[in-house]
N, C-alpha and C. Protein backbone atom coordinates (compact mmCIF):
# COMPACT_ATOMS: atom_id res chain seq x y z
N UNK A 1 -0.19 11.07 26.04
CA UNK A 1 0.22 9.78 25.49
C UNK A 1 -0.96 8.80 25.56
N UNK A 2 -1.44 8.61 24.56
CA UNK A 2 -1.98 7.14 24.58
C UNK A 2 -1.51 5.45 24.13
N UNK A 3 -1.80 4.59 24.42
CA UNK A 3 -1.44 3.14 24.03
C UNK A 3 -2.61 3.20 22.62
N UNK A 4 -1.52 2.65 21.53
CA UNK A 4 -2.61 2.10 20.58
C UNK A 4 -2.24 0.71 20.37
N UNK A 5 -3.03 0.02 19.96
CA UNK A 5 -3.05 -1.45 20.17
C UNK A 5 -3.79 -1.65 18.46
N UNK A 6 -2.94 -2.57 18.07
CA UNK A 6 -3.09 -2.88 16.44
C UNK A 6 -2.33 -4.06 16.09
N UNK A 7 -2.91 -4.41 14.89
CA UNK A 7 -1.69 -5.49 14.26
C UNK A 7 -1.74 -5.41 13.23
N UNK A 8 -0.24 -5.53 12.63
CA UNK A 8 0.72 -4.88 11.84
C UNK A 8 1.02 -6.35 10.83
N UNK A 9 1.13 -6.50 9.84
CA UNK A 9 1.20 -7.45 9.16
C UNK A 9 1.44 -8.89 9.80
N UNK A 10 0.06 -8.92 10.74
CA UNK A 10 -0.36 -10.04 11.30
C UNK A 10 0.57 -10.24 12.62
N UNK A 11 1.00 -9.18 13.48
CA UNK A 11 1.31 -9.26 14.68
C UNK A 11 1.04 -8.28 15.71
N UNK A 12 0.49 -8.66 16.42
CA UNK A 12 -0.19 -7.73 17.62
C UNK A 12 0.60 -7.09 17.98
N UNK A 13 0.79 -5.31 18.52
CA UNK A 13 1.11 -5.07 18.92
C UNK A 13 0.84 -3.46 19.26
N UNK A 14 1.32 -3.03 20.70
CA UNK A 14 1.46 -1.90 21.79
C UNK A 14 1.86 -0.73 21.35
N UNK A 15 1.64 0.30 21.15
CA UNK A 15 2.33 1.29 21.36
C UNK A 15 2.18 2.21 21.79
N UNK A 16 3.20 3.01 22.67
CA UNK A 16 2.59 4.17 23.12
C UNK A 16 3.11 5.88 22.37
N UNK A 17 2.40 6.10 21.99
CA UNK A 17 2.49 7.53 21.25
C UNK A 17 1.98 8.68 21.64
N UNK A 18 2.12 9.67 21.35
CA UNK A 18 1.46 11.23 21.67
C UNK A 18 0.24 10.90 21.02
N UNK A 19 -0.70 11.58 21.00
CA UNK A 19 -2.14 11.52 20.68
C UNK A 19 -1.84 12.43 19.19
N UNK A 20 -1.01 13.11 18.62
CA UNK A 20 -1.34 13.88 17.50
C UNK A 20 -0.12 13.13 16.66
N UNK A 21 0.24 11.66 16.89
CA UNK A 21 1.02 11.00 16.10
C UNK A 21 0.19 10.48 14.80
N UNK A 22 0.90 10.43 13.44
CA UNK A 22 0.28 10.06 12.56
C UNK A 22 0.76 8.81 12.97
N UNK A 23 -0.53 7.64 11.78
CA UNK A 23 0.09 6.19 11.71
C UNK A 23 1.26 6.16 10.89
N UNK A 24 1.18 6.69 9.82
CA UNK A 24 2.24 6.66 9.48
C UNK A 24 3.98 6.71 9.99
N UNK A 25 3.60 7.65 11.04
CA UNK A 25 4.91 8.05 11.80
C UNK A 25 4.91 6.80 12.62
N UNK A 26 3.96 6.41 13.46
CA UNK A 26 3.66 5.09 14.05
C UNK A 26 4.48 3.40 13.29
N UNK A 27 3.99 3.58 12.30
CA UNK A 27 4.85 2.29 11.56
C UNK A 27 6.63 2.07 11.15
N UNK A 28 7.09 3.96 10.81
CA UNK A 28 8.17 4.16 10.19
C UNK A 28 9.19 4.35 11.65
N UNK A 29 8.37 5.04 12.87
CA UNK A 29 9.31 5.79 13.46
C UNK A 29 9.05 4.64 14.89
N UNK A 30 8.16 4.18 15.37
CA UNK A 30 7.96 3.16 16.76
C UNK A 30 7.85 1.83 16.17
N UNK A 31 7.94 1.65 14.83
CA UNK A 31 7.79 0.10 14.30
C UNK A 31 8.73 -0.34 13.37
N UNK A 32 9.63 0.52 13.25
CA UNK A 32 10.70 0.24 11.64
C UNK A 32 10.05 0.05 10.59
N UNK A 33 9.17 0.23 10.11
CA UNK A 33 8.66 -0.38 8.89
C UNK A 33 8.36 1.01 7.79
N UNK A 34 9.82 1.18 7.23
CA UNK A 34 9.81 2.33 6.59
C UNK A 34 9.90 2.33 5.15
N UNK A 35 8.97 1.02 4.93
CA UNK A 35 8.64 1.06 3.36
C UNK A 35 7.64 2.02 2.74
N UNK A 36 6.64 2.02 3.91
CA UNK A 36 5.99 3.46 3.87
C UNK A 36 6.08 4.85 4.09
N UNK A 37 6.27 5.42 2.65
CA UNK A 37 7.04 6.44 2.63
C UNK A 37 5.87 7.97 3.08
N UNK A 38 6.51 9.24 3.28
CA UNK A 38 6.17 9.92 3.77
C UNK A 38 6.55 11.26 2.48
N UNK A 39 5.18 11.63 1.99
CA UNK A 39 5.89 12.65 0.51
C UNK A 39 5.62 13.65 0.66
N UNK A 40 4.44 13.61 0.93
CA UNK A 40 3.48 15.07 0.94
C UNK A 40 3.14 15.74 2.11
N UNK A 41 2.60 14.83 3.27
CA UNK A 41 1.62 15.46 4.68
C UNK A 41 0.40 15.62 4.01
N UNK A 42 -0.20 15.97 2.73
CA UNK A 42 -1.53 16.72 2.36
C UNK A 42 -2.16 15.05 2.08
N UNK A 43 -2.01 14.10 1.71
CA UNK A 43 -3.00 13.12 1.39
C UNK A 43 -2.69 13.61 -0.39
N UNK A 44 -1.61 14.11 -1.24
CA UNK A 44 -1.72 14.39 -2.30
C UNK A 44 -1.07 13.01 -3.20
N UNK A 45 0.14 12.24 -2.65
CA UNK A 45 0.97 11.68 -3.75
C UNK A 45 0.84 10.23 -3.14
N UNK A 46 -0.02 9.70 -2.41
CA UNK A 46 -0.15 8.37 -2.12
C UNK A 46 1.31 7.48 -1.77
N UNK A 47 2.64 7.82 -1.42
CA UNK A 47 3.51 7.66 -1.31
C UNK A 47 3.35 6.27 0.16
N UNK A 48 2.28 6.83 0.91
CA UNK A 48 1.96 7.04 2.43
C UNK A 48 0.91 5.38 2.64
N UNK A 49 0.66 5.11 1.48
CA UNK A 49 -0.61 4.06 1.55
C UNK A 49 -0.09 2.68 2.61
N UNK A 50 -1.59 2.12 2.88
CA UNK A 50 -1.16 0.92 3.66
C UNK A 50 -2.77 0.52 3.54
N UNK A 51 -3.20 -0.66 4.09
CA UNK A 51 -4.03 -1.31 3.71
C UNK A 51 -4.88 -1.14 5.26
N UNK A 52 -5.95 -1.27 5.62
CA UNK A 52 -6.03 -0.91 7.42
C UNK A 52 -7.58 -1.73 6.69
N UNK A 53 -7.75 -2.67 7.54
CA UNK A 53 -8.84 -3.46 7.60
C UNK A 53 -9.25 -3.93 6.13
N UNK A 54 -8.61 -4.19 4.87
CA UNK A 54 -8.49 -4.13 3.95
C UNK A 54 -8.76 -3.41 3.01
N UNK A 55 -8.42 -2.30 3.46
CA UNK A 55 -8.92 -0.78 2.41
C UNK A 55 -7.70 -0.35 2.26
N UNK A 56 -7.16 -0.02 1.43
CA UNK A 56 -6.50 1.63 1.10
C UNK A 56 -6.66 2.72 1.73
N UNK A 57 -5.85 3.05 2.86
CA UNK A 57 -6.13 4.62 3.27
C UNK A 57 -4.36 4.83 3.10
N UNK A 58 -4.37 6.50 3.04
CA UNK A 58 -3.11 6.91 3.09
C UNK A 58 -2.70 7.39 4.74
N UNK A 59 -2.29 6.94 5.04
CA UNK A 59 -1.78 7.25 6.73
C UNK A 59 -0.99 8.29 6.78
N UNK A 60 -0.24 8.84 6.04
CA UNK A 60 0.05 10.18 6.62
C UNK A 60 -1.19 11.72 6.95
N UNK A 61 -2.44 11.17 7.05
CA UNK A 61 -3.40 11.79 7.62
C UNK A 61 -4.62 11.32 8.45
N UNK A 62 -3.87 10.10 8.78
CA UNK A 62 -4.67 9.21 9.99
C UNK A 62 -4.18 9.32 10.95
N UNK A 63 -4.73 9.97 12.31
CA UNK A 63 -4.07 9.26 13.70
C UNK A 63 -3.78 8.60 13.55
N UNK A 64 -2.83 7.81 14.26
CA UNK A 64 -2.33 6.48 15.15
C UNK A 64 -3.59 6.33 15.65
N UNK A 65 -4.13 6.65 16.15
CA UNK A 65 -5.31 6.47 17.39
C UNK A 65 -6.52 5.61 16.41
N UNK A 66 -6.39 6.56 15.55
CA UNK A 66 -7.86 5.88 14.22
C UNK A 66 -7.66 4.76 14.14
N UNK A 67 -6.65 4.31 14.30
CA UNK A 67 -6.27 2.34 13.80
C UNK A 67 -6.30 1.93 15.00
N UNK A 68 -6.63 2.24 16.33
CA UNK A 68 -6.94 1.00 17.23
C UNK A 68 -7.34 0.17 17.06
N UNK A 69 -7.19 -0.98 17.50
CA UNK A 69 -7.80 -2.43 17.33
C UNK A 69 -8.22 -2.61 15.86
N UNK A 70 -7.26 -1.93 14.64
CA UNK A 70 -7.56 -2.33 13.67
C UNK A 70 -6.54 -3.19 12.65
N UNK A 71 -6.81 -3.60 11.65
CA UNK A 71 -5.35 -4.53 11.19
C UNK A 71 -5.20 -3.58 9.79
N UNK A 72 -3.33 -3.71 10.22
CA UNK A 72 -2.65 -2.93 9.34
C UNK A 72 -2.12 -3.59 8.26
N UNK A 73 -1.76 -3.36 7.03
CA UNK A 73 -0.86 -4.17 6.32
C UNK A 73 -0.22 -3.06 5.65
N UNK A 74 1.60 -3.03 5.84
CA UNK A 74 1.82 -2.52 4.97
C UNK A 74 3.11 -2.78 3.94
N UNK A 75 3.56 -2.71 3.06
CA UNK A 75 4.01 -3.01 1.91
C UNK A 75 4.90 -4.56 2.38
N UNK A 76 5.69 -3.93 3.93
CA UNK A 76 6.30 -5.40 4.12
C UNK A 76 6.02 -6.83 4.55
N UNK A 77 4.11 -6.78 4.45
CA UNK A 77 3.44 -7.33 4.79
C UNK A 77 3.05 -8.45 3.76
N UNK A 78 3.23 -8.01 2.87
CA UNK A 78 2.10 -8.19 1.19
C UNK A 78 3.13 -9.66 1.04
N UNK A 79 4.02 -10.09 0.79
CA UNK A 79 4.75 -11.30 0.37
C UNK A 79 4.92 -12.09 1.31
N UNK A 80 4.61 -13.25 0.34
CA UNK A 80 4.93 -14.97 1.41
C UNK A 80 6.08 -15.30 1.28
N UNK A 81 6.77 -14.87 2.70
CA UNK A 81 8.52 -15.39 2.63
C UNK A 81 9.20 -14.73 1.34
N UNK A 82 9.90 -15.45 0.87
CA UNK A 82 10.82 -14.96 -0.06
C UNK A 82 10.28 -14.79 -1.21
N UNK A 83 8.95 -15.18 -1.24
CA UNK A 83 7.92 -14.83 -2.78
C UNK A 83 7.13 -13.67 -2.77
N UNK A 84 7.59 -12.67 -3.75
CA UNK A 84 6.47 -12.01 -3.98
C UNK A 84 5.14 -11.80 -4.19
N UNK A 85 4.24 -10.99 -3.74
CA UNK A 85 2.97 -10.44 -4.08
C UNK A 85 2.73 -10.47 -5.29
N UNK A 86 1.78 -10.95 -6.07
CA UNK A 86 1.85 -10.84 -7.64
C UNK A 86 1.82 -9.49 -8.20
N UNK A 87 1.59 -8.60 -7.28
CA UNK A 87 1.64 -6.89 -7.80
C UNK A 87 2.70 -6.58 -7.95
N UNK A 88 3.78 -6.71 -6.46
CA UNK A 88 5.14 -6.92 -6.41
C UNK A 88 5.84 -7.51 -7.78
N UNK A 89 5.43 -8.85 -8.05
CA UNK A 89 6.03 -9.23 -9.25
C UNK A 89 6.07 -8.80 -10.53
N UNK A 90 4.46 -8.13 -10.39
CA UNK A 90 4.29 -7.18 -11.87
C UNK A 90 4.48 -6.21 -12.08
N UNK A 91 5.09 -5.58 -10.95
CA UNK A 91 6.03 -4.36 -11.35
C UNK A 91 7.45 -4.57 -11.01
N UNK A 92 7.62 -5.51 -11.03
CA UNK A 92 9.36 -5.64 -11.15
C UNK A 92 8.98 -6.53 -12.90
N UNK A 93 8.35 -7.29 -12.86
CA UNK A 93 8.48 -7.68 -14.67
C UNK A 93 7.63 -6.91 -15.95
N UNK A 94 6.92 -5.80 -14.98
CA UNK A 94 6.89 -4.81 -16.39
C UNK A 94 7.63 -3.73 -15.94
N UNK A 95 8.72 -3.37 -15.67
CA UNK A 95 9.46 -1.94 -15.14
C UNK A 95 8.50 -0.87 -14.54
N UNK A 96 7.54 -1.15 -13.77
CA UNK A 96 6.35 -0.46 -13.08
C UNK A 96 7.20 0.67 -12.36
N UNK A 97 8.42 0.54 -11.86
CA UNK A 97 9.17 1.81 -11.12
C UNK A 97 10.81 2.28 -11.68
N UNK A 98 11.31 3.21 -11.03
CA UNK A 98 12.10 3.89 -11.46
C UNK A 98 13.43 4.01 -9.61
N UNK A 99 12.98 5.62 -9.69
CA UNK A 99 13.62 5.64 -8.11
C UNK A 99 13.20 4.56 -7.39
N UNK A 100 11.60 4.17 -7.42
CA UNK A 100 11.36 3.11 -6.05
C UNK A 100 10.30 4.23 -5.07
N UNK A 101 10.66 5.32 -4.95
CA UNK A 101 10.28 5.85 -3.93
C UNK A 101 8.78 5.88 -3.51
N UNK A 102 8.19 6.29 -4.78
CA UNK A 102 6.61 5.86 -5.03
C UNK A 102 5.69 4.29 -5.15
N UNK A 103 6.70 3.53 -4.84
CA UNK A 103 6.70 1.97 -5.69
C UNK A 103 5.29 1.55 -4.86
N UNK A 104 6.11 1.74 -3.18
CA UNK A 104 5.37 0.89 -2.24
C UNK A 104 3.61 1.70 -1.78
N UNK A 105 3.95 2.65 -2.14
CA UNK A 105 2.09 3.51 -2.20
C UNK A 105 1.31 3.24 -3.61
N UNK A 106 1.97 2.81 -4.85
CA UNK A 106 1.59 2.56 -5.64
C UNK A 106 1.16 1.03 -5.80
N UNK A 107 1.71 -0.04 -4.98
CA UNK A 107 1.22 -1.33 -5.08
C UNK A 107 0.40 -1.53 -4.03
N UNK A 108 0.57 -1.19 -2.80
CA UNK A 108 -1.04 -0.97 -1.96
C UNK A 108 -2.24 -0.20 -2.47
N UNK A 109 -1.73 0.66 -3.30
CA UNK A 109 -3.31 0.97 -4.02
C UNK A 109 -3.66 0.22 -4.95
N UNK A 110 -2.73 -0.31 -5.71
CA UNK A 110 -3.25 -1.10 -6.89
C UNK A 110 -3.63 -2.66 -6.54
N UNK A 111 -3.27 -3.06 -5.44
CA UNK A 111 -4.11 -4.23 -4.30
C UNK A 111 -5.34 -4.36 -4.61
N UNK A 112 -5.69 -2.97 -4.11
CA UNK A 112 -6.68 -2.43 -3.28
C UNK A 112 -7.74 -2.06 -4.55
N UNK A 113 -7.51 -1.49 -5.39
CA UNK A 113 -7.49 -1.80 -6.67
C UNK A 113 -8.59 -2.78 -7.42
N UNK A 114 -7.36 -3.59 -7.45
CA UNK A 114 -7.75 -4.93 -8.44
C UNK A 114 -8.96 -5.70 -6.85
N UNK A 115 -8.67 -5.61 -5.93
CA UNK A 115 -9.93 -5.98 -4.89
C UNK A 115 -11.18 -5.67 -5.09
N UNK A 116 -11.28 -4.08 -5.29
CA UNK A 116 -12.45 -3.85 -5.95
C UNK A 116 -13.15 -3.97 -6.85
N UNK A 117 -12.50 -3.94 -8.10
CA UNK A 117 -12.71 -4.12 -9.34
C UNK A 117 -12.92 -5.74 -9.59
N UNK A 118 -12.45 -6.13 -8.44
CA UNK A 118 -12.58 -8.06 -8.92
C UNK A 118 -11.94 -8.71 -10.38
N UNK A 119 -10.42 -7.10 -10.26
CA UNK A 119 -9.93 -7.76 -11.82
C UNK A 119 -10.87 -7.79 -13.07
N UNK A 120 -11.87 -6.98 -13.01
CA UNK A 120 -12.46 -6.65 -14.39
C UNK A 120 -11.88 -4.97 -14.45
N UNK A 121 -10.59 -5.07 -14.97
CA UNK A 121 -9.73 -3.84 -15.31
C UNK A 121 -9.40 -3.39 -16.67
N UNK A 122 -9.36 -1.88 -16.81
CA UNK A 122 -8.99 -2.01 -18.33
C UNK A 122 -8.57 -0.71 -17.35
N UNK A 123 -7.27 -0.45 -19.32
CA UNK A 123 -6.52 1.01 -18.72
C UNK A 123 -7.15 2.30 -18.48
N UNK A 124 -8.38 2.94 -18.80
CA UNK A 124 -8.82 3.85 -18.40
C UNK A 124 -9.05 3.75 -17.05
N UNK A 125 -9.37 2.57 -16.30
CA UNK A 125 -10.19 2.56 -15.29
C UNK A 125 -8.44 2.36 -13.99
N UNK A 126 -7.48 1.71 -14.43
CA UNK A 126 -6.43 1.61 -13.14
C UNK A 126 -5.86 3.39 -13.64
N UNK A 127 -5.95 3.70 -14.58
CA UNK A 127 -5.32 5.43 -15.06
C UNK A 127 -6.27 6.21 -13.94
N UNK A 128 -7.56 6.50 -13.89
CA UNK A 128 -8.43 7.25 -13.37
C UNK A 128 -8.11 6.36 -11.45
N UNK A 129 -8.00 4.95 -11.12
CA UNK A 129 -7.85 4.95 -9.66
C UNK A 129 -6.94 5.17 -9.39
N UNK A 130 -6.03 5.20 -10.22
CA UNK A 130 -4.64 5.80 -9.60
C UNK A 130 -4.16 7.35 -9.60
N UNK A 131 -5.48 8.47 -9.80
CA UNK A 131 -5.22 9.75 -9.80
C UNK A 131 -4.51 10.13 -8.57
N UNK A 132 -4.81 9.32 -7.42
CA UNK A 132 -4.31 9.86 -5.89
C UNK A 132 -2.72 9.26 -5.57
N UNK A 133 -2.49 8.85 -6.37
CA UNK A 133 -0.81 8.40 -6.53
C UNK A 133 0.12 8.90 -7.44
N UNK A 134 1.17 9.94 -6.65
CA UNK A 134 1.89 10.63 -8.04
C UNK A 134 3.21 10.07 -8.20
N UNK A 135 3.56 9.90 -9.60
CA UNK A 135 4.99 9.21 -9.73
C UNK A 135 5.92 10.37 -10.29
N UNK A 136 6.85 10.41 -10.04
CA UNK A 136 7.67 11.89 -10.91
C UNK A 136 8.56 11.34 -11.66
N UNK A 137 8.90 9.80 -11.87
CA UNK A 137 9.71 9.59 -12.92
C UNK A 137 9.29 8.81 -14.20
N UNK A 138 8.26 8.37 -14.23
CA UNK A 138 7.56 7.42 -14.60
C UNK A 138 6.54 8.06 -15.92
N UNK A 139 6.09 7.84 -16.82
CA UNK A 139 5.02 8.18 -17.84
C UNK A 139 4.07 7.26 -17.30
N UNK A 140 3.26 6.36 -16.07
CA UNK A 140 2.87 5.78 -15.55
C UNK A 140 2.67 4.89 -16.96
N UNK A 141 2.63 4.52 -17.53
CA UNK A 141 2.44 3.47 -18.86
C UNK A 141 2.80 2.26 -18.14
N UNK A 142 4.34 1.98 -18.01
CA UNK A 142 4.50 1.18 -17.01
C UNK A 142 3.85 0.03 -15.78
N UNK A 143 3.34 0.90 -14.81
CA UNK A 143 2.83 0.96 -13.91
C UNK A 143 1.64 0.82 -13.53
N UNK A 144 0.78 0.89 -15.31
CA UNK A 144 -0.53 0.42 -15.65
C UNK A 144 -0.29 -1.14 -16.14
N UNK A 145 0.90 -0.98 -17.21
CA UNK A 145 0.54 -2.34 -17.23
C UNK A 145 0.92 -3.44 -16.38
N UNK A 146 1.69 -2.85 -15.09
CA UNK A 146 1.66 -3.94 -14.15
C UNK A 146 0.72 -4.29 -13.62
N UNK A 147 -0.62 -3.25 -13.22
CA UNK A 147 -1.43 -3.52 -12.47
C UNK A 147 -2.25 -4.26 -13.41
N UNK A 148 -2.47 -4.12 -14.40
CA UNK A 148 -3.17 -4.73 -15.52
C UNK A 148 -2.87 -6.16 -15.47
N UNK A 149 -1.31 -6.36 -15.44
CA UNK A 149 -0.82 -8.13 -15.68
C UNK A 149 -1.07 -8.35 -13.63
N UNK A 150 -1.25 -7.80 -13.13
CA UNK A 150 -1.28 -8.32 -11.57
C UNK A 150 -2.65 -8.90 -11.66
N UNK A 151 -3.96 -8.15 -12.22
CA UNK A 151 -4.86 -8.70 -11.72
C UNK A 151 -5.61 -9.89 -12.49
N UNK A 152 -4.47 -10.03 -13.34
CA UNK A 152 -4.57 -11.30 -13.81
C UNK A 152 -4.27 -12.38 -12.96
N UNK A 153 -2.47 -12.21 -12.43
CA UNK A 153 -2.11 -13.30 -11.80
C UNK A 153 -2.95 -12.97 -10.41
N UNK A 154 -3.85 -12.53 -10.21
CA UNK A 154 -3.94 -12.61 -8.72
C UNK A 154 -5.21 -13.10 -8.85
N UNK A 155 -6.14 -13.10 -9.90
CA UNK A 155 -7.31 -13.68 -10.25
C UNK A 155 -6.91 -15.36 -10.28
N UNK A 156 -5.66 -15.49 -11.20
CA UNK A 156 -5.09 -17.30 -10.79
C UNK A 156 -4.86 -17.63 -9.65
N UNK A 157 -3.88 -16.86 -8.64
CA UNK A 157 -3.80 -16.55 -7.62
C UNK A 157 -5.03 -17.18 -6.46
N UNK A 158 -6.10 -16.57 -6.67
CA UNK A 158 -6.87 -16.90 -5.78
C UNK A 158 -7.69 -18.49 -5.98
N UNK A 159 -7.30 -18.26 -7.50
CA UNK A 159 -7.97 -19.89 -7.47
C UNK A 159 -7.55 -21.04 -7.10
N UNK A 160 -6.45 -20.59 -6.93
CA UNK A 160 -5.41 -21.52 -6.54
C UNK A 160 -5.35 -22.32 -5.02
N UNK A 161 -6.13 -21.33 -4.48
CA UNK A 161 -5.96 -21.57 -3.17
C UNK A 161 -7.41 -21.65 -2.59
């Protein structure tokens, strides 16, 4: 057993786990936070994503241990109070999902995303970063053009503030 020590959408906190615990299992199973879903184990369908020092990694192939003293964010993290994330918003106002099940690995990557890209996006380029995220109900069409209208509002977004 080790203590890992992290914070989780901006709150410190303890835990003690087996040493061959994923983070993932860490957030869903010692933290409730089971928006982060669990699809594959292989690192194949991005289901698993969360944000860890502001990157995109998929945690169902991270220790717990790898995120010591590092900051987590994950999906239930992303909105201010009762307002959505503008990613959040742009896939609920372009029908970006279906089941849901893929929703919350698909808007931490597309964050993560439009971060990099600094919102100079076009559809070849969110089609090709989103190869590591699989949707099974979706023609992703959708789901592009949310990320497409997100990094718009999140480009206003930042100016704003």
């Amino acid at each position: 057993m080790s203590t890992v020590k992290l914070t989780v959408n901006g709150k410190a906190v303890a835990v003690d786990v087996e040493d061959r615990t994923l983070l993932v299992h860490l957030l869903r199973d010692h933290l409730n936070l089971t928006g982060t879903h669990v699809g594959c184990d292989t690192s194949q369908c991005g289901a698993c994503v969360v944000h860890m020092d502001g990157r995109a990694v998929k945690s169902c192939t991270m220790l717990a241990g790898q995120a010591d003293g590092a900051n987590v964010t994950t999906i239930e993290g992303i909105a201010k109070g009762d307002e959505l994330h503008p990613m959040q918003a742009a896939f609920r106002d372009n029908h970006g999902l279906q089941c849901g099940y893929c929703t919350p690995g698909m808007i931490m990557s597309a964050i993560d995303i439009v971060h990099r890209h600094g919102g100079q996006l076009d559809e070849a380029t969110v089609r090709h970063e989103l190869e590591g995220n699989i949707c099974r109900c979706t023609g992703y069409h959708n789901i592009v053009k949310a990320v497409l209208d997100a990094a718009g509002r999140m480009k206003v977004s930042q100016a704003a503030e």
